[in-house]
Protein backbone atom coordinates (compact mmCIF):
# COMPACT_ATOMS: atom_id res chain seq x y z
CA UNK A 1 -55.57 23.36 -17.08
CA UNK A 2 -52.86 21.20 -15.73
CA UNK A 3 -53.47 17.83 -14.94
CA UNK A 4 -52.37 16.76 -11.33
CA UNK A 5 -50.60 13.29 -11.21
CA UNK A 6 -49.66 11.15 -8.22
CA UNK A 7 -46.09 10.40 -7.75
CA UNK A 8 -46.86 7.21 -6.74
CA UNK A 9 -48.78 5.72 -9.61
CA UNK A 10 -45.71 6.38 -12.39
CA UNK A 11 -43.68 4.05 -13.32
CA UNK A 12 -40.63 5.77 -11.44
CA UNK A 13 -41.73 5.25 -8.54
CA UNK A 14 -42.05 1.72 -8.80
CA UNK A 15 -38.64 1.50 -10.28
CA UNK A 16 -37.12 3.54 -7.73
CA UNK A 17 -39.05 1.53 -4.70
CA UNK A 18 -37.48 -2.12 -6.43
CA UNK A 19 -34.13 -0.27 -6.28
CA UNK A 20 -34.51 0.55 -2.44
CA UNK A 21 -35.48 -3.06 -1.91
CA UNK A 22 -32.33 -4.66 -3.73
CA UNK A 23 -30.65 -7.21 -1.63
CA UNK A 24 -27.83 -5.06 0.07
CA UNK A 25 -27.64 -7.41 3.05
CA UNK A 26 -26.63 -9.83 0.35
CA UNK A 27 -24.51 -7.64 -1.49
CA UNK A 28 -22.68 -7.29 1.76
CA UNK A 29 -22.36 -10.61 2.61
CA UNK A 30 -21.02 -12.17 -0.52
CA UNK A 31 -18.15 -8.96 -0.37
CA UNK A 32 -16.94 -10.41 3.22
CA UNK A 33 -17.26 -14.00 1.84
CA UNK A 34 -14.71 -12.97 -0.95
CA UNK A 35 -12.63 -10.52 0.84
CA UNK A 36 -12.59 -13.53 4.03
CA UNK A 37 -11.80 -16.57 1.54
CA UNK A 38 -8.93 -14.62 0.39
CA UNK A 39 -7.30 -13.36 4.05
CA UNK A 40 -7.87 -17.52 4.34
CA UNK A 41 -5.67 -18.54 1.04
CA UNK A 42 -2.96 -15.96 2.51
CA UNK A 43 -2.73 -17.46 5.71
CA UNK A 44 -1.35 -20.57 4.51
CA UNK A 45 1.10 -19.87 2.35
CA UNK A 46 2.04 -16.74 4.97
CA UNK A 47 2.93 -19.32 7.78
CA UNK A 48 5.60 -21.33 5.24
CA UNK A 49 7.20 -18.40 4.52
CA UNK A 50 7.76 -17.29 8.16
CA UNK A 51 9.29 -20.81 8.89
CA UNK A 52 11.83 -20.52 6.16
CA UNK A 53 15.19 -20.65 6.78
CA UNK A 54 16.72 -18.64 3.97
CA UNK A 55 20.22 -19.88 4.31
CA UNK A 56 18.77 -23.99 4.06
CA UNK A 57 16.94 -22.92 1.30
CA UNK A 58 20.14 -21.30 -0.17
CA UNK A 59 22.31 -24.42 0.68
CA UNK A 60 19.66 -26.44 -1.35
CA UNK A 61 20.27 -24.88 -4.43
């Protein structure tokens, strides 16, 4: 006879319910924390750029 086992009670399924309760909010979070410092450091350096006036900055040379 085959022995009947509950799903539940492996190993797997333990494994597989700490996967579904891994910290995607967090995940998430830290990815628009990166991706948002970043559009921050452009913005600077984007700004100077726009105010340059390419034939001063020719002259100086």
């Amino acid at each position: 006879m085959k022995e009947e086992i509950e799903p539940k009670a492996t190993t797997r399924a333990a494994a597989y319910a700490l996967w579904m309760k891994a910290p995607n909010p967090m995940v998430t979070f830290m990815i628009l924390f990166v991706v948002g410092s970043a559009l921050i450091a452009a913005i600077g350096p984007a700004k100077q750029i726009r105010n340059f006036s390419i034939t001063e900055t020719i002259s100086e040379l």
